[in-house]
N, C-alpha and C. Protein backbone atom coordinates (compact mmCIF):
# COMPACT_ATOMS: atom_id res chain seq x y z
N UNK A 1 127.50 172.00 84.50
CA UNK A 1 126.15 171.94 84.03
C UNK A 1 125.79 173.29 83.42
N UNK A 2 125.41 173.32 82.43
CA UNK A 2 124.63 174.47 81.17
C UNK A 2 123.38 174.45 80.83
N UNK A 3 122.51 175.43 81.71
CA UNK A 3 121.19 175.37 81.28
C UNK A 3 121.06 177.07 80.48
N UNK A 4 119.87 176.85 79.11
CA UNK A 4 119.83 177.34 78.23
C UNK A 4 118.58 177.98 78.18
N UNK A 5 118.25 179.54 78.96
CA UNK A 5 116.90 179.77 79.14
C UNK A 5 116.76 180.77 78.09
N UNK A 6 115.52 181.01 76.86
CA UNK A 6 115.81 180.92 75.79
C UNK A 6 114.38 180.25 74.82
N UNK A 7 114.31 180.86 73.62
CA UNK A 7 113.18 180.08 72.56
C UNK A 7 113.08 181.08 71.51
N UNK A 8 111.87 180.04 70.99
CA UNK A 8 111.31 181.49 69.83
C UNK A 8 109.65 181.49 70.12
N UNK A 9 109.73 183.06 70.20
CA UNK A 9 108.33 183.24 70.76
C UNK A 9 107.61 184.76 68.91
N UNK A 10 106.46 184.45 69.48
CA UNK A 10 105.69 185.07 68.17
C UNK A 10 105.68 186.81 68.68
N UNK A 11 105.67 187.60 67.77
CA UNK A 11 105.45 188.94 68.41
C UNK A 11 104.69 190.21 67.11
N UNK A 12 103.74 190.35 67.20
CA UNK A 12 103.02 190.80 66.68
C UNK A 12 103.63 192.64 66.08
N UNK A 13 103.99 192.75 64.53
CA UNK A 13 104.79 193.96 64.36
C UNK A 13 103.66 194.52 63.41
N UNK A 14 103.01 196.23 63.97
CA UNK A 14 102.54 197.13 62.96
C UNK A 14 103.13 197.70 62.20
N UNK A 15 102.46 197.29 60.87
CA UNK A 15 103.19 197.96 59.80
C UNK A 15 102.44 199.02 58.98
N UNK A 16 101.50 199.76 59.82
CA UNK A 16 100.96 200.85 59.08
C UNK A 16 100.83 201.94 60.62
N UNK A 17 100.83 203.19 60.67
CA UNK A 17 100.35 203.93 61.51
C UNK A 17 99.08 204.67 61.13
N UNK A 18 98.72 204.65 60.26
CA UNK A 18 97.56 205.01 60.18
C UNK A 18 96.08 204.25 59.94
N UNK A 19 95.65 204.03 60.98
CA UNK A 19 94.09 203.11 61.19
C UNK A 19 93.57 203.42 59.77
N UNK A 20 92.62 202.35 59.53
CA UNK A 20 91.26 202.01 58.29
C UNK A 20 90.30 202.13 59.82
N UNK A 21 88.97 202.15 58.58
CA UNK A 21 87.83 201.26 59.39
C UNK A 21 87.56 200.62 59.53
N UNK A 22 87.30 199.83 60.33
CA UNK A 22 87.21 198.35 60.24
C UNK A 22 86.09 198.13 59.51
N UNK A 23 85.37 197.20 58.08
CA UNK A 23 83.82 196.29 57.82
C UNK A 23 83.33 195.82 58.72
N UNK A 24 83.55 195.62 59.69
CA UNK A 24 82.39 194.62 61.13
C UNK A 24 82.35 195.87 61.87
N UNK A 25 82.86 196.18 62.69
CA UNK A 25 82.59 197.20 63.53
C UNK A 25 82.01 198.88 62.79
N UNK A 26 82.89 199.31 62.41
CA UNK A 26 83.05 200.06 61.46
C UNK A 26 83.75 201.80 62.48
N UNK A 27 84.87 201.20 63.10
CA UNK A 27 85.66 202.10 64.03
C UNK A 27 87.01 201.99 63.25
N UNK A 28 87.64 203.40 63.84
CA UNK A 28 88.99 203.64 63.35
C UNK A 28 90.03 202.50 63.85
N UNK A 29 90.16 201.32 63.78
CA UNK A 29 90.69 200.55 64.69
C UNK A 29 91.71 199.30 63.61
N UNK A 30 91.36 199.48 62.34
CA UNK A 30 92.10 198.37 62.18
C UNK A 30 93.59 198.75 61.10
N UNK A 31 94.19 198.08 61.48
CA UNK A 31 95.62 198.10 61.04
C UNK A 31 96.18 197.14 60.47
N UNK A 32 97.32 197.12 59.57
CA UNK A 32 97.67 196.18 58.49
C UNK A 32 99.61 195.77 59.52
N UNK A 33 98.85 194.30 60.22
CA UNK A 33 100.08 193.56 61.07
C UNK A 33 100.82 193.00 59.91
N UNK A 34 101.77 192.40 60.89
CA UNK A 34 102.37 191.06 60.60
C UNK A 34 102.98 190.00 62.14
N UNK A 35 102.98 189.00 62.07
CA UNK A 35 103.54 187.82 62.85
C UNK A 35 104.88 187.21 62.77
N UNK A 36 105.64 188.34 63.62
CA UNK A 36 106.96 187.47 63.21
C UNK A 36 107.84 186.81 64.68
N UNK A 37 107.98 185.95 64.32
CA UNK A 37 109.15 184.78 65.18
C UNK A 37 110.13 185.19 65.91
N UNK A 38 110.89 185.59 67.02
CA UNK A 38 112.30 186.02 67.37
C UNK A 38 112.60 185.06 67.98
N UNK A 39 113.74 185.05 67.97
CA UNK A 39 114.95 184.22 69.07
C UNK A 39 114.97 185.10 70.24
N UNK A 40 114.77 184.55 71.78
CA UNK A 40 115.02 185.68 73.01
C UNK A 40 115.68 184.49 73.92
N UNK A 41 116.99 185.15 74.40
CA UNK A 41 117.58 184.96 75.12
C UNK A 41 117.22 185.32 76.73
N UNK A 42 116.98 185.04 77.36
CA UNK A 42 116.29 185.32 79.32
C UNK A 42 115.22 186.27 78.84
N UNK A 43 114.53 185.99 78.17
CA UNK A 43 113.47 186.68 77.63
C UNK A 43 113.65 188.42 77.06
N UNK A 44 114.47 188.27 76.49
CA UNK A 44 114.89 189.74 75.35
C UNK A 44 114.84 189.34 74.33
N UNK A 45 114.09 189.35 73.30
CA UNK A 45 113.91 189.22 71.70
C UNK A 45 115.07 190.31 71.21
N UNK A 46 116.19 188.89 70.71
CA UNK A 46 117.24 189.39 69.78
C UNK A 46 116.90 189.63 68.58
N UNK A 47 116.69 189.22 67.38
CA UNK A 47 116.58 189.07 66.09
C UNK A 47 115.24 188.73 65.95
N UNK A 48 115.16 188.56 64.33
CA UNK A 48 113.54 188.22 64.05
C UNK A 48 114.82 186.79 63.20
N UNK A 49 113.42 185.90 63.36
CA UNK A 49 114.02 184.55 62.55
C UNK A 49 113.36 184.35 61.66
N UNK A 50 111.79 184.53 61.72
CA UNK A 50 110.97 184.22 60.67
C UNK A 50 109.82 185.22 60.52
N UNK A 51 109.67 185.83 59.30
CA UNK A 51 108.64 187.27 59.08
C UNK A 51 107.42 186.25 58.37
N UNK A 52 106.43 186.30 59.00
CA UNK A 52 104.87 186.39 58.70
C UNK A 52 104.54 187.08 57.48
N UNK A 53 103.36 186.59 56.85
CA UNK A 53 102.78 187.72 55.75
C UNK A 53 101.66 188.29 56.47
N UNK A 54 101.65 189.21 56.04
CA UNK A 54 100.79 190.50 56.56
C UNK A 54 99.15 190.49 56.46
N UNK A 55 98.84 190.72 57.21
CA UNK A 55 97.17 190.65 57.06
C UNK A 55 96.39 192.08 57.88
N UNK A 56 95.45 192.33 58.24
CA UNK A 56 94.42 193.45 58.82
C UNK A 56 94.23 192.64 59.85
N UNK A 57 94.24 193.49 60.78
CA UNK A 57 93.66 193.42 62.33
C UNK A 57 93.11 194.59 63.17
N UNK A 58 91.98 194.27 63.28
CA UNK A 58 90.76 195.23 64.23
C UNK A 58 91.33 195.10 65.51
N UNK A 59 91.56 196.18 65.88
CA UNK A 59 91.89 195.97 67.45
C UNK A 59 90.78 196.32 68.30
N UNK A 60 89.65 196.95 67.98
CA UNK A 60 88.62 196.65 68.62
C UNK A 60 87.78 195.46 68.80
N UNK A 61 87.35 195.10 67.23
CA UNK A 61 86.46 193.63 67.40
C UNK A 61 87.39 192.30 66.97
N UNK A 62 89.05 192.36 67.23
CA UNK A 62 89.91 191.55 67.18
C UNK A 62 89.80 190.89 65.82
N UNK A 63 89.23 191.13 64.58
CA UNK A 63 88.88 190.01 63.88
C UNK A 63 89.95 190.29 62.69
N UNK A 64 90.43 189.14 61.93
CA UNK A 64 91.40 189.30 61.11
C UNK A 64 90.82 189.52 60.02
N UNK A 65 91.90 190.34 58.49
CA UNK A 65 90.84 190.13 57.71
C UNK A 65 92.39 189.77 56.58
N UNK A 66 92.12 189.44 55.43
CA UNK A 66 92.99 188.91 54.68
C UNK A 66 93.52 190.32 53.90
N UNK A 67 94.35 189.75 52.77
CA UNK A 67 95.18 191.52 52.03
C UNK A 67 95.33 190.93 50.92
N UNK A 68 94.64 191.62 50.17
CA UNK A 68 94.57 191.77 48.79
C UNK A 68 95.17 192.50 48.22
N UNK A 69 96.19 193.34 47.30
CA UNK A 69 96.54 194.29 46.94
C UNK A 69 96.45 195.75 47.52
N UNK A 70 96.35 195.82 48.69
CA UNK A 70 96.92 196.91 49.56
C UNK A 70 95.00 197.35 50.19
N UNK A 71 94.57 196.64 50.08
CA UNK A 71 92.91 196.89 50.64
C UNK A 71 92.28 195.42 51.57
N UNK A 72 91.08 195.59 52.19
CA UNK A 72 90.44 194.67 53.17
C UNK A 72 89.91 193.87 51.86
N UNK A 73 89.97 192.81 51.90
CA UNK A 73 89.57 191.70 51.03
C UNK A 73 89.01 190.38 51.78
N UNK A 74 87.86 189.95 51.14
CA UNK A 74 87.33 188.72 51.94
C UNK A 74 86.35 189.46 53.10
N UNK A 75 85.55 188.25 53.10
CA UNK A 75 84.58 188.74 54.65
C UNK A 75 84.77 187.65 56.17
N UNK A 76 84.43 188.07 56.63
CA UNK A 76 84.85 187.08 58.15
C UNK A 76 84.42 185.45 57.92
N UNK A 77 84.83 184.48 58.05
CA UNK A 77 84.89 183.17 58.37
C UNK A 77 83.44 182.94 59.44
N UNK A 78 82.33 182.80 58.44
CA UNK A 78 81.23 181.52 59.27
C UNK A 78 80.37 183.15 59.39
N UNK A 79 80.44 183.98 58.20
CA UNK A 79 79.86 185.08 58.27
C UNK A 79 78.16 184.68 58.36
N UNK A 80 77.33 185.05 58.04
CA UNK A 80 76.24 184.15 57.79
C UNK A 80 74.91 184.71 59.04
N UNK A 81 73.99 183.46 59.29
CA UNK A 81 72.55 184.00 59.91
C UNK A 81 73.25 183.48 61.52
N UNK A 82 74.48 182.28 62.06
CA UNK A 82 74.70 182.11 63.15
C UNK A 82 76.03 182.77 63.58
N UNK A 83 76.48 184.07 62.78
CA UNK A 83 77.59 184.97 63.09
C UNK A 83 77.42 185.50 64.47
N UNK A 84 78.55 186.01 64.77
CA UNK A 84 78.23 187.35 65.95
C UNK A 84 77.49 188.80 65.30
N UNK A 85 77.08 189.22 66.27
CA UNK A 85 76.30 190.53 66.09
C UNK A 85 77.51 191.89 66.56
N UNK A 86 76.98 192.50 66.46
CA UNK A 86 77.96 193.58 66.77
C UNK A 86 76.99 195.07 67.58
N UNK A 87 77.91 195.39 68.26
CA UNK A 87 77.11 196.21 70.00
C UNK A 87 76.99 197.40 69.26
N UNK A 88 75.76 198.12 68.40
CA UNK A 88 76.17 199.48 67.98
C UNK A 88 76.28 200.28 69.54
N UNK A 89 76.81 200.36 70.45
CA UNK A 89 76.75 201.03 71.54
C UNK A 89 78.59 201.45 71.48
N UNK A 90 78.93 199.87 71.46
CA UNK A 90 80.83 199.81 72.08
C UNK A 90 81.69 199.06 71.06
N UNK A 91 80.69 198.86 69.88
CA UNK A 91 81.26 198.35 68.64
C UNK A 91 82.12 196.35 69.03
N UNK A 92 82.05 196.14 70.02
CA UNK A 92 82.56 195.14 69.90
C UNK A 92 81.53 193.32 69.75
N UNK A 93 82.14 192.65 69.39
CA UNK A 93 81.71 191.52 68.51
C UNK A 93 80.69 190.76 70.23
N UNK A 94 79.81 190.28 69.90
CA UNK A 94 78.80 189.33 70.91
C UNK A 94 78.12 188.45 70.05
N UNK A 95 77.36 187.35 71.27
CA UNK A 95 76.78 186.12 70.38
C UNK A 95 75.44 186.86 70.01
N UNK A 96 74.89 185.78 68.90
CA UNK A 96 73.34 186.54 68.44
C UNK A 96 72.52 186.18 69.40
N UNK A 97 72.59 185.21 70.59
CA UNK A 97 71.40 185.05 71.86
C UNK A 97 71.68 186.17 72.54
N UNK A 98 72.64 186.90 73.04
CA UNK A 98 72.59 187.95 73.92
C UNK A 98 71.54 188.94 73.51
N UNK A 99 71.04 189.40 74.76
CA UNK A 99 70.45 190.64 74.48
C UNK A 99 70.94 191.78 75.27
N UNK A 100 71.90 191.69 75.85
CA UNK A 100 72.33 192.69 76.72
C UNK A 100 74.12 192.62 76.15
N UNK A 101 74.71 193.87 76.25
CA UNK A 101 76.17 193.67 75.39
C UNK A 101 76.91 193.17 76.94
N UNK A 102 78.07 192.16 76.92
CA UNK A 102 78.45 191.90 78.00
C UNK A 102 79.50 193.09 78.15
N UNK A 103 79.97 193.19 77.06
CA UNK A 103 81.26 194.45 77.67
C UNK A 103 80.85 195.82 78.20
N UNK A 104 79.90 196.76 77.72
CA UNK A 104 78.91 197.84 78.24
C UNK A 104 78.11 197.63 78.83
N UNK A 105 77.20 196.14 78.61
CA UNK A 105 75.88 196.44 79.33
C UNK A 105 74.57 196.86 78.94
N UNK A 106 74.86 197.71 77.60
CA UNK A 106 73.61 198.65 77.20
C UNK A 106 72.99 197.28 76.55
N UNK A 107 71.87 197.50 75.96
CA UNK A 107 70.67 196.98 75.18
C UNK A 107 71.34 196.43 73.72
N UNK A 108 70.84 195.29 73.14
CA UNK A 108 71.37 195.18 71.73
C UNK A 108 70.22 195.39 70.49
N UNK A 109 68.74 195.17 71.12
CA UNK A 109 67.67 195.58 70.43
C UNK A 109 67.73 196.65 69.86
């Protein structure tokens, strides 16, 4: 009997070291990823199998943003009057009913 422990799992590769600012937040936080695929054997990622295209990612307010010719292009998905708000306290993304930031605490008024 041969059991085969093993898959392809997703693993998130930076391809810039030097942060932008993020447009929503507006912190040193976002970076130009990519999403690529490996094969892992007892869970060690051997190889990459399949490379992702590259996009911006805020690692503070998590939000993706698309890539245009080497700049932030496009604005967030469902941007608008029922968007999230953003904590000028801790910079990160909340609903527009809150009035208190859940991650700090401080005031959003």
């Amino acid at each position: 009997m041969f059991f085969f422990v093993g898959g392809i799992t997703p693993k998130i590769k930076k391809l810039d070291d030097q942060p932008r600012s993020c447009p929503l937040c507006g912190r040193l936080s976002l970076y130009r990823v990519r999403v690529d695929h490996y094969l892992n054997l007892f869970f060690i990622p051997l190889f990459a199998v399949k490379k992702g295209q590259s996009f911006f990612l805020c690692e503070n307010c998590e939000q993706e943003f698309s890539e245009e010719s080497g700049s932030v292009a496009g604005t967030f998905q469902g941007f608008g009057p029922h968007s999230p708000q953003v904590c000028p306290s801790c910079g990160r993304l909340v609903e527009n009913d809150f009035r208190y930031c859940p991650y700090c605490g401080r005031s959003l008024n």
